[in-house]
C-alpha atoms as a PDB file:
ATOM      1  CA  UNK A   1       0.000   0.000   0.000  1.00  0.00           C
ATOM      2  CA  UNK A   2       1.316   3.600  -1.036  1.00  0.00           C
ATOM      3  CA  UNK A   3       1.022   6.689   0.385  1.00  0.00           C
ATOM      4  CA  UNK A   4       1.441  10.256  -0.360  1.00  0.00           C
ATOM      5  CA  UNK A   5       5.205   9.392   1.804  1.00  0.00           C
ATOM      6  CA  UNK A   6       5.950   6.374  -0.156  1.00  0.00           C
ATOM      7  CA  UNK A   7       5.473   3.036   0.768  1.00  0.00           C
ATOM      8  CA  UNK A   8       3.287   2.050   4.051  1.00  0.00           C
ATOM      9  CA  UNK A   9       4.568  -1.058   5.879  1.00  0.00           C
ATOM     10  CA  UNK A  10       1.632  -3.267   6.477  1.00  0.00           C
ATOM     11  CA  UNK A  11       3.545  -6.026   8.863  1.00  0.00           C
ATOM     12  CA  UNK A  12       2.387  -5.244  12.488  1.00  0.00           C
ATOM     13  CA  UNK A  13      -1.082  -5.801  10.510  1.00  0.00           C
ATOM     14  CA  UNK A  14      -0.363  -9.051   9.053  1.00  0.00           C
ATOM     15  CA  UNK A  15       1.320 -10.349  12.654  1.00  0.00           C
ATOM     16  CA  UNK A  16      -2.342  -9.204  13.829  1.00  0.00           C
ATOM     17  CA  UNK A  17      -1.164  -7.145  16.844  1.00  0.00           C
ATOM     18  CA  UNK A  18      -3.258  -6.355  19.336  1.00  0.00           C
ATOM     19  CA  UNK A  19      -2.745  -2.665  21.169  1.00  0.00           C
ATOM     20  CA  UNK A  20      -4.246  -0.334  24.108  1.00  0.00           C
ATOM     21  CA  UNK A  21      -5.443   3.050  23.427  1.00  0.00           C
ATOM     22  CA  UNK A  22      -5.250   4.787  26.784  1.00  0.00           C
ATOM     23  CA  UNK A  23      -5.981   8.381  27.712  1.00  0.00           C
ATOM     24  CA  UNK A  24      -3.920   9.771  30.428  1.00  0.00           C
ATOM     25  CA  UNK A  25      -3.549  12.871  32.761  1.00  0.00           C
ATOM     26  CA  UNK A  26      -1.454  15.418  31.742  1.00  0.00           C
ATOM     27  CA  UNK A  27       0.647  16.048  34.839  1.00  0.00           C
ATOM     28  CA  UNK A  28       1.436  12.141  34.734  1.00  0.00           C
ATOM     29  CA  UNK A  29       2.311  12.601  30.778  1.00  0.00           C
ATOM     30  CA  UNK A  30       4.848  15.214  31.793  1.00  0.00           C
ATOM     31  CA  UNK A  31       6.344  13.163  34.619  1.00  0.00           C
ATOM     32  CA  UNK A  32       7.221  10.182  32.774  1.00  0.00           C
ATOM     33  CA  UNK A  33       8.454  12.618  30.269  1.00  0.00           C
ATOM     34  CA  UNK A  34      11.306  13.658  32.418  1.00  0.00           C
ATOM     35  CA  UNK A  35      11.948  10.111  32.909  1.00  0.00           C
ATOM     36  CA  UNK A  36      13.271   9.245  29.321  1.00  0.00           C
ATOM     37  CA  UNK A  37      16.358   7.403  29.392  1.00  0.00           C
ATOM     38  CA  UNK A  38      15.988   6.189  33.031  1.00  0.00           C
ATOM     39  CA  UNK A  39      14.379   3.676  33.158  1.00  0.00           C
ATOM     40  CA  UNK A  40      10.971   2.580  34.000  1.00  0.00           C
ATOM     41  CA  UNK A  41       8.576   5.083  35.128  1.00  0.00           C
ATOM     42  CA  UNK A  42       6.406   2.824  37.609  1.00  0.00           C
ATOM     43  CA  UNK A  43       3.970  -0.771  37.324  1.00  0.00           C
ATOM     44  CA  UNK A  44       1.031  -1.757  35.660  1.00  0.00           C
ATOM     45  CA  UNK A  45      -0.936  -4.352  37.495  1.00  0.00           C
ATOM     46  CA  UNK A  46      -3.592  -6.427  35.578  1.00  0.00           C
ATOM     47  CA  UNK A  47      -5.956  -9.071  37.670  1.00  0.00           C
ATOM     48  CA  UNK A  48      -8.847 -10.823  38.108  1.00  0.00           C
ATOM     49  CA  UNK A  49     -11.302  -9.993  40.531  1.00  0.00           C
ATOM     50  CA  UNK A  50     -14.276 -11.794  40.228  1.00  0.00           C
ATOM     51  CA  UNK A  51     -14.137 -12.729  36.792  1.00  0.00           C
ATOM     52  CA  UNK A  52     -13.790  -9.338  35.901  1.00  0.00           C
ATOM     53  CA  UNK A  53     -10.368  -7.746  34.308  1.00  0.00           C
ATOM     54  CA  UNK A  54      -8.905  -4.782  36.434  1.00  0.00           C
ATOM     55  CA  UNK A  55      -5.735  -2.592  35.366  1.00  0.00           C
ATOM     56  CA  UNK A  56      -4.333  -0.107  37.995  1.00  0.00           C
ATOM     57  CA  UNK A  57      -0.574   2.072  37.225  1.00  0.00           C
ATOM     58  CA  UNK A  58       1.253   2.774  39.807  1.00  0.00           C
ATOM     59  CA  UNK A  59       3.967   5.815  39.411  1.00  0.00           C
ATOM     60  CA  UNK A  60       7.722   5.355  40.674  1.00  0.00           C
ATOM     61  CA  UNK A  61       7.585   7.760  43.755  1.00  0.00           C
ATOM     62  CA  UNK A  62      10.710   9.239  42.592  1.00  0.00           C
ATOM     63  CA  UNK A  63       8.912  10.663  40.012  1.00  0.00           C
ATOM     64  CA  UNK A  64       5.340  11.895  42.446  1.00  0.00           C
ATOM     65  CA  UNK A  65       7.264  14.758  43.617  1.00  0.00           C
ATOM     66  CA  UNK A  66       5.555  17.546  41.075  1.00  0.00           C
ATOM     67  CA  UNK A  67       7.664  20.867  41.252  1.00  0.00           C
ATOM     68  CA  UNK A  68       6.287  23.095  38.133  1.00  0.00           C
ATOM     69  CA  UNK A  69       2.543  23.058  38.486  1.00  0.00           C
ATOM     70  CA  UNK A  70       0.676  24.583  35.298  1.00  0.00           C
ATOM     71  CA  UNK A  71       3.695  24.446  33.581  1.00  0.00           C
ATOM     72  CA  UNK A  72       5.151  27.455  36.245  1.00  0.00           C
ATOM     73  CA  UNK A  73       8.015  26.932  38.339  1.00  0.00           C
ATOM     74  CA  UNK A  74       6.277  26.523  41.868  1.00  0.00           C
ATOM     75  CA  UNK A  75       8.188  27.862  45.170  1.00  0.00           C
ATOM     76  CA  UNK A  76       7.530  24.363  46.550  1.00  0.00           C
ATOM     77  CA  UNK A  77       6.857  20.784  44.878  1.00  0.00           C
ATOM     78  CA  UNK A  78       3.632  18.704  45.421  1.00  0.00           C
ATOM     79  CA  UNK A  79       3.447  14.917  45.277  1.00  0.00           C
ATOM     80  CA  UNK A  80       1.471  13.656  42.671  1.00  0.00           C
ATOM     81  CA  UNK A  81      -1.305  10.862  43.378  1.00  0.00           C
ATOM     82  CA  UNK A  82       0.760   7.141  42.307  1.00  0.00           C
ATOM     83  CA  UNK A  83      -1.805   4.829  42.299  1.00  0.00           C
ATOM     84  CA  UNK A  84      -3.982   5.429  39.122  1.00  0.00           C
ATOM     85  CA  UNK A  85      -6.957   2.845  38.456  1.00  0.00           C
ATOM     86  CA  UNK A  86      -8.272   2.198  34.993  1.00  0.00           C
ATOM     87  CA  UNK A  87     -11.563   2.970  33.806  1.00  0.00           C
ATOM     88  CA  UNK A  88     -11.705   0.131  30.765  1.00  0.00           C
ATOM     89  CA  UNK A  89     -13.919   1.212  27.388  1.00  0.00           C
ATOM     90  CA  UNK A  90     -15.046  -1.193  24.576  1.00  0.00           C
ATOM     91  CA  UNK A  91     -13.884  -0.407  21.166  1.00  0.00           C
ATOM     92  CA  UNK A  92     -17.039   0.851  20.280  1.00  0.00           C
ATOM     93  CA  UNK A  93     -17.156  -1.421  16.843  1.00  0.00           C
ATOM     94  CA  UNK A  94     -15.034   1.011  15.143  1.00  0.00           C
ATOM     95  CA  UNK A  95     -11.419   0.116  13.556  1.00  0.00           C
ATOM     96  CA  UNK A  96      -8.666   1.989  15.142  1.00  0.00           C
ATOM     97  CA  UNK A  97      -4.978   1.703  14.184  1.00  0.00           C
ATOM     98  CA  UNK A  98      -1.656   2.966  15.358  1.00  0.00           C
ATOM     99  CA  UNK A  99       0.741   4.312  13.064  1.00  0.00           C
ATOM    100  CA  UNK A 100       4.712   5.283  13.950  1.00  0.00           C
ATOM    101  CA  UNK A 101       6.518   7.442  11.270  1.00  0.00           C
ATOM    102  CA  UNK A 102      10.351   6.972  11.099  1.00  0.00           C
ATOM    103  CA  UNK A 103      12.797   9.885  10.902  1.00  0.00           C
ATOM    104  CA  UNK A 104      12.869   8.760   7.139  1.00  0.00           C
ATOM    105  CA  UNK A 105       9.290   9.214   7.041  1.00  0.00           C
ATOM    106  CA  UNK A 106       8.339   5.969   6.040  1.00  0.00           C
ATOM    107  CA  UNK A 107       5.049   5.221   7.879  1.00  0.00           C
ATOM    108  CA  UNK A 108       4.247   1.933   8.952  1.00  0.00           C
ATOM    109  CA  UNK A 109       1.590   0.232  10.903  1.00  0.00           C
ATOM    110  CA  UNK A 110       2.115  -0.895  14.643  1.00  0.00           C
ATOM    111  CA  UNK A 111      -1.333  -2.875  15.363  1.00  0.00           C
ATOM    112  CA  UNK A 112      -4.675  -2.855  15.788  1.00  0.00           C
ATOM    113  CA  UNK A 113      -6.535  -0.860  19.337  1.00  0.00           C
ATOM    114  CA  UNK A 114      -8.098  -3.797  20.973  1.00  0.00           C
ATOM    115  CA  UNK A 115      -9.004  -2.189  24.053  1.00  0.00           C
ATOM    116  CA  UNK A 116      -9.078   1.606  24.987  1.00  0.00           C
ATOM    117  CA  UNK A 117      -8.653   2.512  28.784  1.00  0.00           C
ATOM    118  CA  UNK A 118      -8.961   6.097  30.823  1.00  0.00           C
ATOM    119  CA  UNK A 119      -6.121   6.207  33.423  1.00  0.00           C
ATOM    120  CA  UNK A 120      -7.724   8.002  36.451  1.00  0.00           C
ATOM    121  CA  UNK A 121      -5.804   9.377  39.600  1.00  0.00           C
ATOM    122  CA  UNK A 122      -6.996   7.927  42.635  1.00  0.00           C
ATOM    123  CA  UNK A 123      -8.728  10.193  44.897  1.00  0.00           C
ATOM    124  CA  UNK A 124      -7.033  11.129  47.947  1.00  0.00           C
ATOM    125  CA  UNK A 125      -4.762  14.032  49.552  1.00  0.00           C
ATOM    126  CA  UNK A 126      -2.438  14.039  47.328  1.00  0.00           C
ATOM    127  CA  UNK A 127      -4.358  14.845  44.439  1.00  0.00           C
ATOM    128  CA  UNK A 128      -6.628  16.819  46.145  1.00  0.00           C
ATOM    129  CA  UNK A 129      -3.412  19.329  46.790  1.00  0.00           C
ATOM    130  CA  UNK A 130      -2.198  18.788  43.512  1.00  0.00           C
ATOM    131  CA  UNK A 131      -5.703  20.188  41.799  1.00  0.00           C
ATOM    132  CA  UNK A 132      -5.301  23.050  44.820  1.00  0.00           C
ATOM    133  CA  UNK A 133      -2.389  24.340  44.028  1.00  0.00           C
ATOM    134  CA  UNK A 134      -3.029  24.077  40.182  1.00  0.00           C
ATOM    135  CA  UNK A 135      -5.925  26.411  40.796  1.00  0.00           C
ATOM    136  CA  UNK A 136      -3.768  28.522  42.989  1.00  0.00           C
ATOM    137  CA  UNK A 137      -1.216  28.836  40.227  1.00  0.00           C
ATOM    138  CA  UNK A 138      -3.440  29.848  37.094  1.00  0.00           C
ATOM    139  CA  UNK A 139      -5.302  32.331  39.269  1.00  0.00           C
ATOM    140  CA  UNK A 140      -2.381  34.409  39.837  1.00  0.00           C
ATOM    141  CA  UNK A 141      -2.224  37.374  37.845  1.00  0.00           C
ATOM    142  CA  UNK A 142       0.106  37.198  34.823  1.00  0.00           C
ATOM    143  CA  UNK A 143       1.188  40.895  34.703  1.00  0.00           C
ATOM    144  CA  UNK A 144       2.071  42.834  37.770  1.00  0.00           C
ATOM    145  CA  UNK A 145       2.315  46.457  38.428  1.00  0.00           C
ATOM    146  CA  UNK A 146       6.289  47.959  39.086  1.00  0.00           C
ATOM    147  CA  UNK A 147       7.082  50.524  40.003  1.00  0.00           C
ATOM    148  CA  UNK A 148       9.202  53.166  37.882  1.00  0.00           C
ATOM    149  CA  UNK A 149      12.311  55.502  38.274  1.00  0.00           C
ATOM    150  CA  UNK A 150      11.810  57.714  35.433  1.00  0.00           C
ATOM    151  CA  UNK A 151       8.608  58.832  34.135  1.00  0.00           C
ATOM    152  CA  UNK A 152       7.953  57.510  30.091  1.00  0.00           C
ATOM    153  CA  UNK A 153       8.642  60.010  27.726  1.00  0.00           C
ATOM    154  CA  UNK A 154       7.657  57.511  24.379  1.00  0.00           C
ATOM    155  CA  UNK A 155       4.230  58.654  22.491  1.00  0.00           C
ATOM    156  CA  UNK A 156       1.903  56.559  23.800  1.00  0.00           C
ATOM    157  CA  UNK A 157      -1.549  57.574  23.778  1.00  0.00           C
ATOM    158  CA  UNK A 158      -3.783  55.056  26.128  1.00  0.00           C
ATOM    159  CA  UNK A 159      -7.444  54.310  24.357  1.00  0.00           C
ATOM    160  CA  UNK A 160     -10.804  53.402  26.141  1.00  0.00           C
ATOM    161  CA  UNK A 161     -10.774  50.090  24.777  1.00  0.00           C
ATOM    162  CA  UNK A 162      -8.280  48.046  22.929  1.00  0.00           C
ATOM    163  CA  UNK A 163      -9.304  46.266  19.611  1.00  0.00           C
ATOM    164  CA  UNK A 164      -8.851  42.802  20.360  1.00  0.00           C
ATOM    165  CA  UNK A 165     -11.751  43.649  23.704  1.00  0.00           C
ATOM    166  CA  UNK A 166     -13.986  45.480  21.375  1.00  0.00           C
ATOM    167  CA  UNK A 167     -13.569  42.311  18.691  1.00  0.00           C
ATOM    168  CA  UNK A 168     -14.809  39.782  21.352  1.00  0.00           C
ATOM    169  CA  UNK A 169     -17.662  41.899  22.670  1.00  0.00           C
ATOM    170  CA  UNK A 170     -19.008  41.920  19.090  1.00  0.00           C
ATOM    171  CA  UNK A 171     -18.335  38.059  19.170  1.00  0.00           C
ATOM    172  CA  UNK A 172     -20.420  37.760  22.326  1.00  0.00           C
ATOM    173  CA  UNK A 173     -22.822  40.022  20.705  1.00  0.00           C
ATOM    174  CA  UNK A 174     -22.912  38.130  17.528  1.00  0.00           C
ATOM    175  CA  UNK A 175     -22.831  34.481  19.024  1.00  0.00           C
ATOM    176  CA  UNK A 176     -25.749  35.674  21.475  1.00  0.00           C
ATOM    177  CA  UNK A 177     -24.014  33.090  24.251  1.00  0.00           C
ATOM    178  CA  UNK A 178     -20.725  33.233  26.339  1.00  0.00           C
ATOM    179  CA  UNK A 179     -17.261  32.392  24.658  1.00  0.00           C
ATOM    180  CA  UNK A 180     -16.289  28.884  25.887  1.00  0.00           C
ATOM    181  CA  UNK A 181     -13.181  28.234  28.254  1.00  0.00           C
ATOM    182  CA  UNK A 182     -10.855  25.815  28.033  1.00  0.00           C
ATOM    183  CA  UNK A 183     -12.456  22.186  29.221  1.00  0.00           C
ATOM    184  CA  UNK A 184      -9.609  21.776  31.888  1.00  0.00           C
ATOM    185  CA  UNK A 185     -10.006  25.580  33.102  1.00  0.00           C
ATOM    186  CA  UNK A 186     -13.715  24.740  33.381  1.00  0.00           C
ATOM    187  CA  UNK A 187     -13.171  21.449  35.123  1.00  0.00           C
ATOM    188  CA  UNK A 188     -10.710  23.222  37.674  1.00  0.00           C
ATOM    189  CA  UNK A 189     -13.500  25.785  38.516  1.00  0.00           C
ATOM    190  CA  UNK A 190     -15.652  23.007  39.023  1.00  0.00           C
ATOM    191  CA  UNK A 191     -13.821  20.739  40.939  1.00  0.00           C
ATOM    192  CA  UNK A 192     -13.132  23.683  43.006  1.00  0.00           C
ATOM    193  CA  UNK A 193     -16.731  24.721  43.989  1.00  0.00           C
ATOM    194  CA  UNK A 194     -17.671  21.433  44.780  1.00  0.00           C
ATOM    195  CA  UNK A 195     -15.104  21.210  47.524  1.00  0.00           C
ATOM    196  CA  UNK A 196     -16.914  23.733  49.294  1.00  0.00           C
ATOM    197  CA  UNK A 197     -20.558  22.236  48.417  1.00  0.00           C
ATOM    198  CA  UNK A 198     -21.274  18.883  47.892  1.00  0.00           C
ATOM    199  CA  UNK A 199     -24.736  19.859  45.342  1.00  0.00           C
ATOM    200  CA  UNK A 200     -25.458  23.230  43.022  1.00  0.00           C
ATOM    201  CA  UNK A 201     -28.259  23.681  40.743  1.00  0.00           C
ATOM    202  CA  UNK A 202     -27.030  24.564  37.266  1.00  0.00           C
ATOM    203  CA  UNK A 203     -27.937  28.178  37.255  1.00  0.00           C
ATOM    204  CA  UNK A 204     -25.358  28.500  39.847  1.00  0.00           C
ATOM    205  CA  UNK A 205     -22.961  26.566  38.215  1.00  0.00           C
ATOM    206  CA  UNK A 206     -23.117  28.795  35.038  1.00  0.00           C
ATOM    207  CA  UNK A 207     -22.685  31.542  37.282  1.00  0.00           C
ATOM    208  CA  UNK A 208     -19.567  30.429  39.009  1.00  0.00           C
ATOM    209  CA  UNK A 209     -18.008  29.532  35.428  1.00  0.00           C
ATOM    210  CA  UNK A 210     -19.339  31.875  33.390  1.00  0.00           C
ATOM    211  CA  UNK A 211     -20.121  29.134  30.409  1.00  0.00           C
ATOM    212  CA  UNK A 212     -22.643  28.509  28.433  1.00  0.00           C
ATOM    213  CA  UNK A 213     -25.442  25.816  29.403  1.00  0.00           C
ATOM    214  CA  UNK A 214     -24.872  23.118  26.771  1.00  0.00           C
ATOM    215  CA  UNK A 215     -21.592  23.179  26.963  1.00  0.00           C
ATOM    216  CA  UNK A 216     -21.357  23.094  31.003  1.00  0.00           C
ATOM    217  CA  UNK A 217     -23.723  20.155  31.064  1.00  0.00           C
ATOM    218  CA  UNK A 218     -21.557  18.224  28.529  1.00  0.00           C
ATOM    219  CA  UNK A 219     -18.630  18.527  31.024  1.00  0.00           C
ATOM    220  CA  UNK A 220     -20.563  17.882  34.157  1.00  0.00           C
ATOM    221  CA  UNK A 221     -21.903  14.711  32.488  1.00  0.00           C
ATOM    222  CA  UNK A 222     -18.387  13.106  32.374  1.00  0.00           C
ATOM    223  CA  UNK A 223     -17.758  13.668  36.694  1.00  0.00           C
ATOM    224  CA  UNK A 224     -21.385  14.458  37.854  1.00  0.00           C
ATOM    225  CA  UNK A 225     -24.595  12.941  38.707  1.00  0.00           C
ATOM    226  CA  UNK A 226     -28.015  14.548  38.030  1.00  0.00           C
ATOM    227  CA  UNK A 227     -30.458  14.194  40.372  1.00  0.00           C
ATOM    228  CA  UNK A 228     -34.057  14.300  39.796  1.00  0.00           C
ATOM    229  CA  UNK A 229     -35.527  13.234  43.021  1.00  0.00           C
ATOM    230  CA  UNK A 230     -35.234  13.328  46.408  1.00  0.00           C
ATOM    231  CA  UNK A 231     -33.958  15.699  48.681  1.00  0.00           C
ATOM    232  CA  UNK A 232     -31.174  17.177  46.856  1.00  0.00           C
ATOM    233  CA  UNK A 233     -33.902  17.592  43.393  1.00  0.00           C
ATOM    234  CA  UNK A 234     -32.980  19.240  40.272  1.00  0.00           C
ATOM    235  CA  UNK A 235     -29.377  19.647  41.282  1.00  0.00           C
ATOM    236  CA  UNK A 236     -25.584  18.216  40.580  1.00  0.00           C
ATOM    237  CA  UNK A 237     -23.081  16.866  42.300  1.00  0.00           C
ATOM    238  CA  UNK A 238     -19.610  14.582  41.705  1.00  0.00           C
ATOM    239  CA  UNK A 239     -19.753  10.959  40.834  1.00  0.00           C
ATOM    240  CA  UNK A 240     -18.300   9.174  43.824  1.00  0.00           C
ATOM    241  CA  UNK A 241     -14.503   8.777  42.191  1.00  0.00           C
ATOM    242  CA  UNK A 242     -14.275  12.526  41.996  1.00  0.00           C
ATOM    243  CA  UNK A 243     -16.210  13.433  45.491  1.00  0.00           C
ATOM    244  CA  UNK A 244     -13.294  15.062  48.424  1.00  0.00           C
ATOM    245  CA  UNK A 245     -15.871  17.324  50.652  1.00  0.00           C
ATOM    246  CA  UNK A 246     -15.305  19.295  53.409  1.00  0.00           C
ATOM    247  CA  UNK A 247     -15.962  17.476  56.999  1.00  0.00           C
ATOM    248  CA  UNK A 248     -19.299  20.151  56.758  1.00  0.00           C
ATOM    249  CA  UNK A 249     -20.487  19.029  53.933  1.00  0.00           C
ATOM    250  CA  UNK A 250     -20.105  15.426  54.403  1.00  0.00           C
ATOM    251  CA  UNK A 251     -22.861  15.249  57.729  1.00  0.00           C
ATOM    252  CA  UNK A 252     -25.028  17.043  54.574  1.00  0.00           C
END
């Protein structure tokens, strides 16, 4: 078979191997990142429990210790969560395959996804810290007044609003909705509020994030449960691997 790169090596089809598609966190991406060359970055466990398959990872601890959160240089490091249990998804019927490109760029097939997998971090003080101080960090302001000696003497006439404001105003305007956030932003502001409240209606929720509707209740679907009766009616709150409350919430 041919591509627009030349030739496309069809073996790792024909040998019929099988492969695991598995989504990971970033942080943990970035950690065994820093481990290339060193060796192995922890264990993955596979058993049987109860005639039913589970897959856990768990990191080397010399590689938990976390010291640039958000990608900034923190004053002090944070240790990463190490045991990380696997949430296991069918294929889904569809036909995926992995490709590797050499530095010739000659493409060539590796095998066929068999089984695709989320890798979760377990819940617990450590990542509970680790998402705290990753909110702490990309709330800080990115420009900071200083103070200076001599007063500016370039022609530099200040406006009443800058072009780039006045562009997404119209956008806003336009769209008739709110501009979406980043998905991890948004799931940081809502892992956030629900450490201080274990339920919020969605109205609230918009509020606190400032998205639109749609678009919040596609993310809350993925870590939150909608209730519709009881007590607690008509509101949300985190499925049970995401829920850390605090001790006032939990007699609630």
């Amino acid at each position: 078979m041919s591509t627009e790169k030349g030739d496309l090596d069809l073996s790792g089809a024909k040998q019929n191997t099988g492969m695991w598609l598995v989504k990971l966190p970033k942080y943990l991406a970035q950690q065994w990142a820093k481990a290339s060359g060193r060796g192995e970055v922890g264990k993955l466990r596979i058993a049987k429990n109860q005639g039913k398959t589970e897959v856990s990872f768990t990191l080397n601890e010399e590689l938990a210790s976390i010291q640039d959160i958000g990608g900034k240089a923190a004053s002090s490091s944070v240790t990463a969560p190490r045991e990380h249990p696997f949430q296991l998804q069918s294929v889904g019927g569809q036909t995926l395959t992995v490709f590797t490109e050499s530095l010739s760029d000659k493409l060539a097939i590796e095998g066929i996804v068999v089984q695709r997998a989320e890798c979760r971090p377990a819940v617990n003080d450590h990542y509970m810290q680790m998402k705290r101080r990753q909110i702490e960090e990309s709330s800080k302001p990115k420009r900071q007044s200083q103070q200076i000696e001599k007063a500016i003497t370039t022609n530099y006439k200040p406006v009443a609003n800058h072009q780039y404001n006045i562009e997404y105003e119209k956008k806003k305007k336009d769209d008739g909705k709110r501009a979406r956030a980043d998905r991890q932003q948004v799931l940081d502001m809502l892992f956030s509020a629900f450490e201080k409240h274990q339920y919020y209606n969605i109205k609230d929720l918009v509020d606190i994030t400032k998205q639109p509707v749609t678009y919040l209740k596609d993310i809350l679907r993925d870590i939150g449960t909608y209730n519709v009766k009881g007590t607690h009616k008509n509101t949300w709150e985190l499925k049970p691997e995401y829920r850390h409350y605090q001790a006032e919430d939990k007699s609630d």
